[in-house]
C-alpha atoms as a PDB file:
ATOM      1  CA  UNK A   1       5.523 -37.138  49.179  1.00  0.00           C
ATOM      2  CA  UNK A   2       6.171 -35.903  45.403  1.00  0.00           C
ATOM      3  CA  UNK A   3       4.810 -39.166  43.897  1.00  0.00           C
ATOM      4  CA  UNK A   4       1.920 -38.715  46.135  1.00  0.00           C
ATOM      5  CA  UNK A   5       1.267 -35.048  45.369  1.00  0.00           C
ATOM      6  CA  UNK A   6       1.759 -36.322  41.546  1.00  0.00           C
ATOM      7  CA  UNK A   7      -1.199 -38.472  41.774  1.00  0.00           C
ATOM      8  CA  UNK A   8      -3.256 -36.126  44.150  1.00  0.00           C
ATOM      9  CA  UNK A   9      -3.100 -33.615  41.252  1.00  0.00           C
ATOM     10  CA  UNK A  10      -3.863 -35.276  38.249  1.00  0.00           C
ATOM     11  CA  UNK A  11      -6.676 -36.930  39.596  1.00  0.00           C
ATOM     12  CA  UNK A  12      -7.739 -33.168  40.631  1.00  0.00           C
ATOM     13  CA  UNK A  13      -7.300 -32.494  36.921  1.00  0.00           C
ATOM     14  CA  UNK A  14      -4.962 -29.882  37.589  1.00  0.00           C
ATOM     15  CA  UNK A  15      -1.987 -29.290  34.801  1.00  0.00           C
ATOM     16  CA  UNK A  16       1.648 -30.528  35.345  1.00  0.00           C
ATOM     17  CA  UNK A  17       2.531 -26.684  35.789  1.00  0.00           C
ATOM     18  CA  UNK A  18       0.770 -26.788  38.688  1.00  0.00           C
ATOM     19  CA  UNK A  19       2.129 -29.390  39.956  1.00  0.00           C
ATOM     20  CA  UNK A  20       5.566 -27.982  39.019  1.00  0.00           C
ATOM     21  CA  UNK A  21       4.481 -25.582  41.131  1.00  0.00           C
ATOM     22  CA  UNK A  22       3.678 -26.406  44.146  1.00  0.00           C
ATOM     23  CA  UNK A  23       6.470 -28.690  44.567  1.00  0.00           C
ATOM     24  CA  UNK A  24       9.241 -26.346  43.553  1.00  0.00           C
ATOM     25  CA  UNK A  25       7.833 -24.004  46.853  1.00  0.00           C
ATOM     26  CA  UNK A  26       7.229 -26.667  48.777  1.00  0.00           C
ATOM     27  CA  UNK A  27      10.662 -28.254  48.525  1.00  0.00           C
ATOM     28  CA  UNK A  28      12.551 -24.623  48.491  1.00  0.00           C
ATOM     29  CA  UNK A  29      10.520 -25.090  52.377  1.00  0.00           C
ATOM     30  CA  UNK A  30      11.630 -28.464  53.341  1.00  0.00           C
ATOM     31  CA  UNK A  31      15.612 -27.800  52.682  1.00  0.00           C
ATOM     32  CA  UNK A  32      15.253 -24.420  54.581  1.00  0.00           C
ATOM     33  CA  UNK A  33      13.948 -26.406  57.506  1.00  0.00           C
ATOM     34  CA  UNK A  34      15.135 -29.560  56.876  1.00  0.00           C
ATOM     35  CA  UNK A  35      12.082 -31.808  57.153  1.00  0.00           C
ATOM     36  CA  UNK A  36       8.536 -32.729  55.455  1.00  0.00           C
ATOM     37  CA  UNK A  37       6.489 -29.030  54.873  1.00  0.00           C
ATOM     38  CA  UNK A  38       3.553 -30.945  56.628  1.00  0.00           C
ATOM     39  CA  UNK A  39       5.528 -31.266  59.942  1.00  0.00           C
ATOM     40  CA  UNK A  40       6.097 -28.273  60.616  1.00  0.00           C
ATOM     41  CA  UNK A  41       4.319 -26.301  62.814  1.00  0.00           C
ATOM     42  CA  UNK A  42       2.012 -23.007  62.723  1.00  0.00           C
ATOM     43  CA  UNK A  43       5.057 -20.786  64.132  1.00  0.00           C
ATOM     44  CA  UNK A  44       7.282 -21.998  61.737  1.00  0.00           C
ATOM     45  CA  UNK A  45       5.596 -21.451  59.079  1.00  0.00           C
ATOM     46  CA  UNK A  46       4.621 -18.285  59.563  1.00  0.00           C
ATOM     47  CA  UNK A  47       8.399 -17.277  60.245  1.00  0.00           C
ATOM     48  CA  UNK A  48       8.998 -18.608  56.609  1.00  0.00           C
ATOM     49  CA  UNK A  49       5.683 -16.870  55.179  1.00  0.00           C
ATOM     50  CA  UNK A  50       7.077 -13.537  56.558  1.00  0.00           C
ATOM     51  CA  UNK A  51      10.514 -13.955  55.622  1.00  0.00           C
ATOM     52  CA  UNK A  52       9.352 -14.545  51.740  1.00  0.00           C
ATOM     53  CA  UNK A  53       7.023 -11.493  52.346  1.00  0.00           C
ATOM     54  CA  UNK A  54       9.677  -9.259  53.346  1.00  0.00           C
ATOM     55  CA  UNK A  55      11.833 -10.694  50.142  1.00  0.00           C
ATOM     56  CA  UNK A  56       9.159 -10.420  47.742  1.00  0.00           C
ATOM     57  CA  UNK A  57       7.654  -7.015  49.185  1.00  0.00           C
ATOM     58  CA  UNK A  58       4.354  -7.489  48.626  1.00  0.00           C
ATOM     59  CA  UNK A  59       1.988 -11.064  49.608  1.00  0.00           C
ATOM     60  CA  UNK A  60       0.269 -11.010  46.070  1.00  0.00           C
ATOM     61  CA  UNK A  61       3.701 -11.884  44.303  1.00  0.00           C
ATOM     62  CA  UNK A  62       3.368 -15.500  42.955  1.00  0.00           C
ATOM     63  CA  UNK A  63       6.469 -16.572  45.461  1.00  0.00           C
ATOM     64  CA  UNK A  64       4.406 -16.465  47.742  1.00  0.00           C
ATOM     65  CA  UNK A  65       1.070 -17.556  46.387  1.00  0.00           C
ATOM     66  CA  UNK A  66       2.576 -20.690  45.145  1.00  0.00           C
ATOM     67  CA  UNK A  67       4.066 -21.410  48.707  1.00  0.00           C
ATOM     68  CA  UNK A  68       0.539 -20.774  50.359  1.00  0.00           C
ATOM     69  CA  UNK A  69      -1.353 -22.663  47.509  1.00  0.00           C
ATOM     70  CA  UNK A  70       1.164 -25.741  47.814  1.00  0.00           C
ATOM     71  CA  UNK A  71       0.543 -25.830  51.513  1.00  0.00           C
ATOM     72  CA  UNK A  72      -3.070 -26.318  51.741  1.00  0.00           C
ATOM     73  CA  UNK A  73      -2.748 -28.853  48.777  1.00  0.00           C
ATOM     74  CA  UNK A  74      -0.695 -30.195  51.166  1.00  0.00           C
ATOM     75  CA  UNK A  75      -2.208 -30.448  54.311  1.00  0.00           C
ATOM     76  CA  UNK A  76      -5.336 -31.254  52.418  1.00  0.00           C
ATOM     77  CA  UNK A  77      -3.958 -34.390  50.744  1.00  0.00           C
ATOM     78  CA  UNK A  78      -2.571 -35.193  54.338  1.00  0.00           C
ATOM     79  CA  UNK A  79      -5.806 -34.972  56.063  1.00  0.00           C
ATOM     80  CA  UNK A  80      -4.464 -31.838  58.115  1.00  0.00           C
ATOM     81  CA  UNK A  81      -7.305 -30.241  57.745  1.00  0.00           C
ATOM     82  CA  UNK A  82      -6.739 -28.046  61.121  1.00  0.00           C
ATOM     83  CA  UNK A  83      -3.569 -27.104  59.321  1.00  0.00           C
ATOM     84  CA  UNK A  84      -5.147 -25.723  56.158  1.00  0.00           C
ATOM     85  CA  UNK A  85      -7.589 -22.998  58.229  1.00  0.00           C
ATOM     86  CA  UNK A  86      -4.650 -21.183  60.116  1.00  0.00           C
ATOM     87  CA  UNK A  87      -2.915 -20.073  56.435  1.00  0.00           C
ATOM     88  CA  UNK A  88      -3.327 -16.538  55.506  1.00  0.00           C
ATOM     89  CA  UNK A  89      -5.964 -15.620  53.083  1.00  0.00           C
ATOM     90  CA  UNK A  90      -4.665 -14.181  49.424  1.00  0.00           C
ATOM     91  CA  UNK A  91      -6.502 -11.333  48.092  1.00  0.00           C
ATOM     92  CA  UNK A  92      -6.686 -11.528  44.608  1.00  0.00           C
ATOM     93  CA  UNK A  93      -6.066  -8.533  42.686  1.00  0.00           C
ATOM     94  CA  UNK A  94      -9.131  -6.361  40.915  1.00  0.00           C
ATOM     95  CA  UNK A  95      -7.010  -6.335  37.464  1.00  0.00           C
ATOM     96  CA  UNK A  96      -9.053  -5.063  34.339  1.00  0.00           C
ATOM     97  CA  UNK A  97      -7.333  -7.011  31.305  1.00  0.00           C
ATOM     98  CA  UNK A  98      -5.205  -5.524  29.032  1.00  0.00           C
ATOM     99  CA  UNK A  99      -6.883  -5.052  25.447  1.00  0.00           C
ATOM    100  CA  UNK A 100      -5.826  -3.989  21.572  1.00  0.00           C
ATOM    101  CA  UNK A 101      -7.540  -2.024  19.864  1.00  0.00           C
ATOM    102  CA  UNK A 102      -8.386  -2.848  16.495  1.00  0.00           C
ATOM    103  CA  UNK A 103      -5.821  -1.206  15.016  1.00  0.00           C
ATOM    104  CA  UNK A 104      -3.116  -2.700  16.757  1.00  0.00           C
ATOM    105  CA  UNK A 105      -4.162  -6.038  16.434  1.00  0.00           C
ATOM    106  CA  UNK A 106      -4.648  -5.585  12.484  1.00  0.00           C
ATOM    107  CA  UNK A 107      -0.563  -4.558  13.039  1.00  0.00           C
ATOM    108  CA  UNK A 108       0.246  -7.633  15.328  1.00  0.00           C
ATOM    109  CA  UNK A 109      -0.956  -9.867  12.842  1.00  0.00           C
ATOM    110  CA  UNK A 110       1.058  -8.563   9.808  1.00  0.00           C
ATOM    111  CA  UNK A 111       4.033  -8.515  11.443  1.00  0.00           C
ATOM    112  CA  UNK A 112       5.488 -11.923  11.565  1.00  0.00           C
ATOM    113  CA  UNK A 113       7.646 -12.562   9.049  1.00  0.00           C
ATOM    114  CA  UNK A 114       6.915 -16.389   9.080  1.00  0.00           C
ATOM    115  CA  UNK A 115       3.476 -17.412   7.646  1.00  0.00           C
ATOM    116  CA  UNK A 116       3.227 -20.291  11.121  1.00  0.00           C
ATOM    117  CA  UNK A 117       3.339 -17.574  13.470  1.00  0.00           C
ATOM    118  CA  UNK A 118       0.516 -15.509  11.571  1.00  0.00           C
ATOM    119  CA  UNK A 119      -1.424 -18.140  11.497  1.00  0.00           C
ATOM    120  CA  UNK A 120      -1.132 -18.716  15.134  1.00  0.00           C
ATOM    121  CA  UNK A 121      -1.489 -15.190  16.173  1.00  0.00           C
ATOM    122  CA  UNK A 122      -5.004 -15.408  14.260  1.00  0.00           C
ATOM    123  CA  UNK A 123      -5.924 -18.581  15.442  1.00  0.00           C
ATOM    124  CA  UNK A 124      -5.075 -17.162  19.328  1.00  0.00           C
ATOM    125  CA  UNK A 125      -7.058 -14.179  18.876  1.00  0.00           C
ATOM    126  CA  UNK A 126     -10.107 -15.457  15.893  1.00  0.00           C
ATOM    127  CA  UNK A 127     -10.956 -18.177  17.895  1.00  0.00           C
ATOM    128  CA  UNK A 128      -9.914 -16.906  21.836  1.00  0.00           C
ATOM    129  CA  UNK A 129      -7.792 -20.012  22.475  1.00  0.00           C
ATOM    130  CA  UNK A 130      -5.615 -20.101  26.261  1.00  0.00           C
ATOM    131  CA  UNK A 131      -1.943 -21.060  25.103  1.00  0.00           C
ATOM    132  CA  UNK A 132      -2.073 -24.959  25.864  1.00  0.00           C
ATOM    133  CA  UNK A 133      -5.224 -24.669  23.774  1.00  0.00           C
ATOM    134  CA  UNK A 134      -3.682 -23.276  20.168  1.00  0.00           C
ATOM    135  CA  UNK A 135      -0.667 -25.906  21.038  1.00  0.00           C
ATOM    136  CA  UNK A 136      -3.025 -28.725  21.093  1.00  0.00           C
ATOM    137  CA  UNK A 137      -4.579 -28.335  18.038  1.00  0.00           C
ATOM    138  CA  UNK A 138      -4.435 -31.459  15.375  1.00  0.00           C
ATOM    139  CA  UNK A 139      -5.228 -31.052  12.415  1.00  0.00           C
ATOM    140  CA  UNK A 140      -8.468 -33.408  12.547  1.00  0.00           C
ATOM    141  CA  UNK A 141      -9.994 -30.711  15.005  1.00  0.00           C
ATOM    142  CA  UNK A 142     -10.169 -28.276  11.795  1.00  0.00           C
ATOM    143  CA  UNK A 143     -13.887 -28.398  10.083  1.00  0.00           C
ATOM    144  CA  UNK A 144     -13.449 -26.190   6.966  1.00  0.00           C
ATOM    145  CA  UNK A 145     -16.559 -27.185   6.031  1.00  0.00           C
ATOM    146  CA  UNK A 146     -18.509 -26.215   8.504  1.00  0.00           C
ATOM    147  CA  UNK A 147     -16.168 -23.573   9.648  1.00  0.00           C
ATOM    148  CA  UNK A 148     -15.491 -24.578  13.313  1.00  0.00           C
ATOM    149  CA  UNK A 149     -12.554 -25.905  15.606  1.00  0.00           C
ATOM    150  CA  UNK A 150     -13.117 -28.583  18.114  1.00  0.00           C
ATOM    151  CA  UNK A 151     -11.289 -27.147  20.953  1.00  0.00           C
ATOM    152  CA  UNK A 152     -10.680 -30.644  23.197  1.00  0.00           C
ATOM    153  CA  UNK A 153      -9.783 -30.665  26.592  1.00  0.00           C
ATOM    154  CA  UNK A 154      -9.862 -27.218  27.282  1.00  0.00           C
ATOM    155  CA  UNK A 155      -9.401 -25.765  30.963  1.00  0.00           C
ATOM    156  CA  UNK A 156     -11.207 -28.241  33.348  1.00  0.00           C
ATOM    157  CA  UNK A 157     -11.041 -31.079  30.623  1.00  0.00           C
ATOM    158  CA  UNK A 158     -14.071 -29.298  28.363  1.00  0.00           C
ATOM    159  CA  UNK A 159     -14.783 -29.508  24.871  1.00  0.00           C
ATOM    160  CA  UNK A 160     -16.074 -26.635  22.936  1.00  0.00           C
ATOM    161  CA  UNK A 161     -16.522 -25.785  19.316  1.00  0.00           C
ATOM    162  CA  UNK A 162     -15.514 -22.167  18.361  1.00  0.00           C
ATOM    163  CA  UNK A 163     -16.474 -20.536  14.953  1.00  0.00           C
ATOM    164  CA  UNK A 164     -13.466 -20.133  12.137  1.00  0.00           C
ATOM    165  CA  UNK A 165     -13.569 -17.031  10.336  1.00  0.00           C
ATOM    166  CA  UNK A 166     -13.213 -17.537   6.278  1.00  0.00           C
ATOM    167  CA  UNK A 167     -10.090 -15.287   6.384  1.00  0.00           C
ATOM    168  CA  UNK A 168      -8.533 -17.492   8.870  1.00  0.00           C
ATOM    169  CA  UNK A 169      -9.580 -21.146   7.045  1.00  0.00           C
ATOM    170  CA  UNK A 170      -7.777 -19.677   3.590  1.00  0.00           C
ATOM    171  CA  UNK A 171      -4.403 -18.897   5.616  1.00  0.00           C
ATOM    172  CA  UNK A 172      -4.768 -22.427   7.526  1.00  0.00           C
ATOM    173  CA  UNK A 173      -5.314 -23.891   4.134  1.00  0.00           C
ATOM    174  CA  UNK A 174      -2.279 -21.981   2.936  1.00  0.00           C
ATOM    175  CA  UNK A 175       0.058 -23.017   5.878  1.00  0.00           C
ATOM    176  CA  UNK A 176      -0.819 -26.770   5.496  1.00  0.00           C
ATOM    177  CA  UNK A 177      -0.127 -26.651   2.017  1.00  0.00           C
ATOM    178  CA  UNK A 178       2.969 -24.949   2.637  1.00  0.00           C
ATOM    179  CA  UNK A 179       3.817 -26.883   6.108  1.00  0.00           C
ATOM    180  CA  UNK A 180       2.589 -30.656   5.751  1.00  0.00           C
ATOM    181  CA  UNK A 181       2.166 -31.019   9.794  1.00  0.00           C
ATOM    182  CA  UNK A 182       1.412 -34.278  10.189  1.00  0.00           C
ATOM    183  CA  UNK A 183      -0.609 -34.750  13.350  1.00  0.00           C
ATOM    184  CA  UNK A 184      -0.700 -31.375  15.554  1.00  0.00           C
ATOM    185  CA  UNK A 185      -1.135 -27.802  13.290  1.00  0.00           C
ATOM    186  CA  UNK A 186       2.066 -26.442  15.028  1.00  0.00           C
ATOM    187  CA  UNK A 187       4.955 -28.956  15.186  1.00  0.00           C
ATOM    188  CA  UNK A 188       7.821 -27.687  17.118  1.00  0.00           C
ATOM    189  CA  UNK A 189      11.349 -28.981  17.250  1.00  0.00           C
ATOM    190  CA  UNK A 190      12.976 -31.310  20.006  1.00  0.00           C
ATOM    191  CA  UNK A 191      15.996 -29.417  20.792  1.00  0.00           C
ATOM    192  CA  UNK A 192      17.133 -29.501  24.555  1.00  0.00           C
ATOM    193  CA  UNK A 193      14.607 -31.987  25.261  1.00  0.00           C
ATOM    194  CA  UNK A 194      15.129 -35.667  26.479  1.00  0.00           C
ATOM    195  CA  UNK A 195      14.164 -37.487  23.765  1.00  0.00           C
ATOM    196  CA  UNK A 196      10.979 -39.409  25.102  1.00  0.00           C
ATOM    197  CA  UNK A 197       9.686 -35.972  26.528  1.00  0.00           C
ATOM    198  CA  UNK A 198       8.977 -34.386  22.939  1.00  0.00           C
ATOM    199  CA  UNK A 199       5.568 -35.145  21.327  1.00  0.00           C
ATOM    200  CA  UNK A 200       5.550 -33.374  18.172  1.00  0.00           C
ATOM    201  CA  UNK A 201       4.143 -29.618  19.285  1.00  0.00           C
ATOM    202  CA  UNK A 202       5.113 -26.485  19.677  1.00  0.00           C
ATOM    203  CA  UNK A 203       6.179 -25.402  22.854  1.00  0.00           C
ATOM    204  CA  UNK A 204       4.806 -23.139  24.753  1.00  0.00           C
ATOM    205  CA  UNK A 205       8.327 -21.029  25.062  1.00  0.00           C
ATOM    206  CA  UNK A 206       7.575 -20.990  21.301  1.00  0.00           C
ATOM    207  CA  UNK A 207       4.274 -19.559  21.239  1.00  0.00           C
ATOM    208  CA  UNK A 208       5.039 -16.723  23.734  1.00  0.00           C
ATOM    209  CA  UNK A 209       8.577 -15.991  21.543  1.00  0.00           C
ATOM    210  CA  UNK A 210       6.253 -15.541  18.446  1.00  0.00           C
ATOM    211  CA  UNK A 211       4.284 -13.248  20.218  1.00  0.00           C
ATOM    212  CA  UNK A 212       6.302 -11.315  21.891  1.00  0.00           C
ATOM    213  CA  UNK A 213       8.452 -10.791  18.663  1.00  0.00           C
ATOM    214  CA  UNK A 214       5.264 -10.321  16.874  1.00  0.00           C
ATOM    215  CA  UNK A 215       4.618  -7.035  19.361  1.00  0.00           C
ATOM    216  CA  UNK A 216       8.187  -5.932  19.130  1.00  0.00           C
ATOM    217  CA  UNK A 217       7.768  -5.996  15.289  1.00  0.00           C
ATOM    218  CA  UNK A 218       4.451  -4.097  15.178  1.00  0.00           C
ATOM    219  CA  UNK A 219       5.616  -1.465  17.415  1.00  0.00           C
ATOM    220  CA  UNK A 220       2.925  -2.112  20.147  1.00  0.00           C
ATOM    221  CA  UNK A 221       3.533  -0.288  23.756  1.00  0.00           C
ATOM    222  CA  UNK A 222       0.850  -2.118  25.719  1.00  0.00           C
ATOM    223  CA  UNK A 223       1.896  -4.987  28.269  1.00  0.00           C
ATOM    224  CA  UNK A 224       0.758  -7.965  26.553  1.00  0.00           C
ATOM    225  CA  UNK A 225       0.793 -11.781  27.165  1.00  0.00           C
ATOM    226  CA  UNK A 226      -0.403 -14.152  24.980  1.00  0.00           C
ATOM    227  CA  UNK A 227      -3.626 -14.330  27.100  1.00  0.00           C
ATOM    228  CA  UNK A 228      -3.664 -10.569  25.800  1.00  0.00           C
ATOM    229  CA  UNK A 229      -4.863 -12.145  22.467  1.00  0.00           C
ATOM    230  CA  UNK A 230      -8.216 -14.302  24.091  1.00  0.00           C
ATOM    231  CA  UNK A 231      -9.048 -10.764  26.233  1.00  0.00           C
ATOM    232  CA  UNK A 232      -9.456  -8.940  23.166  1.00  0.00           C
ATOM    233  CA  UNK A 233     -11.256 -12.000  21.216  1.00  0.00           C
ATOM    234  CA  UNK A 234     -13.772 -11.516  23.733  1.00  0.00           C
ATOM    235  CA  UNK A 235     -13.945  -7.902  24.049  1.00  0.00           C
ATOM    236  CA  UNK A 236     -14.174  -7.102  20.421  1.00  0.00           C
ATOM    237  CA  UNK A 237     -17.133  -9.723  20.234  1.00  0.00           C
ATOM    238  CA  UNK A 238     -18.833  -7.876  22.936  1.00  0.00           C
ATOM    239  CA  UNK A 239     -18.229  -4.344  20.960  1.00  0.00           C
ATOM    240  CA  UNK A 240     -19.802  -6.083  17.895  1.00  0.00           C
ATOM    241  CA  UNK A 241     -22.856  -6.540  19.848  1.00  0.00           C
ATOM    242  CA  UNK A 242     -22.555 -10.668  20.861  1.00  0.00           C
ATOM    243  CA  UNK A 243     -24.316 -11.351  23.974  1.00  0.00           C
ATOM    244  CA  UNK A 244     -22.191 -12.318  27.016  1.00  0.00           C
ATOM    245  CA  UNK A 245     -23.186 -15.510  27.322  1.00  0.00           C
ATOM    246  CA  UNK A 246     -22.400 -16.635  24.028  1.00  0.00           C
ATOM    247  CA  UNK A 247     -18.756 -14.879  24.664  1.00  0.00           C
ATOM    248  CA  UNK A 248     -19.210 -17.332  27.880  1.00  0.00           C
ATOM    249  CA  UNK A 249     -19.619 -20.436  25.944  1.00  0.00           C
ATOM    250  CA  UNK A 250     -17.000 -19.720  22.803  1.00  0.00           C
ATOM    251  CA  UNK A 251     -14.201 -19.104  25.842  1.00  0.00           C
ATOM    252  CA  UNK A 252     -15.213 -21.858  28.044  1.00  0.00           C
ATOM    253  CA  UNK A 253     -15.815 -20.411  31.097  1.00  0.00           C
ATOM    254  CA  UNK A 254     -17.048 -22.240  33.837  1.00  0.00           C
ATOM    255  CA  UNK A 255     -18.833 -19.172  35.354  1.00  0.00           C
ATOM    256  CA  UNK A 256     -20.570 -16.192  34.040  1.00  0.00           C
ATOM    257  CA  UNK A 257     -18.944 -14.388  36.680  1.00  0.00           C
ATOM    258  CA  UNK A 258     -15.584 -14.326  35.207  1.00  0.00           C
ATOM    259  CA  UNK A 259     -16.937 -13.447  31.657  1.00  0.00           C
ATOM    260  CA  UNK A 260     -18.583 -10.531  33.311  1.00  0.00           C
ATOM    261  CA  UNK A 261     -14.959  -8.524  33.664  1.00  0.00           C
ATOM    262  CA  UNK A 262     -15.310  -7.962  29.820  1.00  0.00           C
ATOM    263  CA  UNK A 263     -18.470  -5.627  30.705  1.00  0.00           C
ATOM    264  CA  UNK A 264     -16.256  -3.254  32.292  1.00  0.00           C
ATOM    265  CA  UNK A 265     -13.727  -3.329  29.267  1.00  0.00           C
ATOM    266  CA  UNK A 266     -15.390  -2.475  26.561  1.00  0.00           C
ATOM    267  CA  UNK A 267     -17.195   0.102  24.811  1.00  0.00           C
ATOM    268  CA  UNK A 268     -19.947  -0.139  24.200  1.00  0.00           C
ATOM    269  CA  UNK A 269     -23.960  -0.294  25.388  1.00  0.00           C
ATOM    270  CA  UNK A 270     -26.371   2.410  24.859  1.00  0.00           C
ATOM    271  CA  UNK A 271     -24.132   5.113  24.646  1.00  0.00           C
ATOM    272  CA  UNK A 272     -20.178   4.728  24.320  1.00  0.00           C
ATOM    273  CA  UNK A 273     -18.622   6.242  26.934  1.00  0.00           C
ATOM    274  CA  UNK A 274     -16.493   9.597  26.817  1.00  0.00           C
ATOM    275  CA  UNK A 275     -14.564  12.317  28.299  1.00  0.00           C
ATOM    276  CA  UNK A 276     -16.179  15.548  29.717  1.00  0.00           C
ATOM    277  CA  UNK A 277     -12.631  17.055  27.277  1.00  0.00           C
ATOM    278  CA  UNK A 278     -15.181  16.356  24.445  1.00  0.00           C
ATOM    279  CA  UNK A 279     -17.468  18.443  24.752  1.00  0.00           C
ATOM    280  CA  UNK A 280     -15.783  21.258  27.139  1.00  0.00           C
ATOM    281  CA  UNK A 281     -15.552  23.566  24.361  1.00  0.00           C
ATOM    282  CA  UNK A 282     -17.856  23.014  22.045  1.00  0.00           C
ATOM    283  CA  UNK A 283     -20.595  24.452  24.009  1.00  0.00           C
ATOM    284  CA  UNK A 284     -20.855  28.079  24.305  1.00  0.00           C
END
């Protein structure tokens, strides 16, 4: 079942961590009943949905996401069809992202200690790259000249081209000299991997490490990811005054629809907003 679920989801042009995934819940399933996930039936299934719920308190954890997602991937790639309409519905959370200011992002990006991880922190945030995105940089996506990175296979296998600041081409031009990556912009190291299963970048452990020390370092409170950094690419754009479908197109969004959440993040339009505190006493 595995090697068929492999196939199923590259061919879906899902990502290996999906995959990863879905089979990790889907197995945890199979040993506690002992048999194939797509044998079992409706009451059983539900028994095991509620017992997780009960675990993980609440149905929006990703325990039990990933079990309800791997399911109908499942029963879909089965043909089970009838399956598939009897699991419960997730709600997905109304979650405004998380955004730095100006401020704090001027902070964030002075406070590595190693030029690589400044570089990446401005390349995650100057150019509103996902994770997998900054990783798979080479160094033949760079166009100094024209001041633009090819951004290739992005989410749902799309190119884009995204605009390089001049600040940010003189520290890339500064870390290469300094560097010599050969290939990919951020080489990483093969430690504790097999040795066919390392291809020369950095991991992702490695990027969220450089951020997360990067925060530590520049005293920032916020809950941040290193999604934080592409949220505030695209809110500060907006602030600037850069229409939302431009912001659209430079993240690589499939639908408007999702670029719309920025609207509701940041300040600006024809008036920026404030507190009734401001003015409560300055009128007579």
């Amino acid at each position: 079942m595995y090697a068929l679920m492999q196939q199923k989801v590259s061919i879906a042009g899902k990502s290996p961590s999906t995959l990863n995934g879905y089979s990790t819940h889907l197995a945890k399933l199979a040993l506690h009943f002992g048999c194939v996930p797509t044998e079992l039936d409706t009451d059983q299934i539900n028994d095991y949905l509620y017992l997780i719920q009960q675990r993980h308190n609440t149905p929006s954890d990703s325990y039990f996401k990933f079990t309800v997602y791997g399911l109908r991937f499942a029963f879909r790639m089965m043909g089970l069809k009838d399956k598939h309409i009897e699991l419960p519905s997730i709600r997905h959370e109304k979650k405004l992202p998380i955004v730095l200011s100006r401020e704090e992002m001027k902070r964030l990006l002075k406070a590595p200690k190693l030029l690589k991880h400044r570089i990446l922190i401005g390349l995650l945030y100057g150019c509103g790259l996902r994770c997998f995105e900054a990783r798979n940089v080479r160094l033949a996506d760079l166009d100094f000249d024209r001041r633009m990175l090819h951004v290739q296979k992005g989410k749902g296998k799309k190119d884009r081209y995204v605009p390089l600041s001049p600040i940010l081409i003189r520290g890339l031009q500064l870390y290469i000299g300094a560097e010599n990556p050969e290939e990919y912009l951020f080489n990483g190291k093969p430690e504790g991997r097999a040795g066919g299963d390392f291809d020369g970048r950095y991991s992702q452990r490695g990027v969220q490490w450089a951020v997360k020390e990067a925060k530590k370092a520049a005293g920032i409170t916020k809950e941040m990811t290193v999604h934080t950094l592409r949220h505030t690419f695209a809110t500060h754009l907006l602030e600037e005054g850069l229409d939302i479908i431009s912001i659209k197109d430079l993240l690589g969004h499939e639908c408007i629809d999702t670029t719309m959440v920025y609207l509701h993040v940041a300040q600006s339009g024809r008036r920026k907003p404030f507190s009734p505190l401001d003015t409560l006493y300055s009128k007579a």
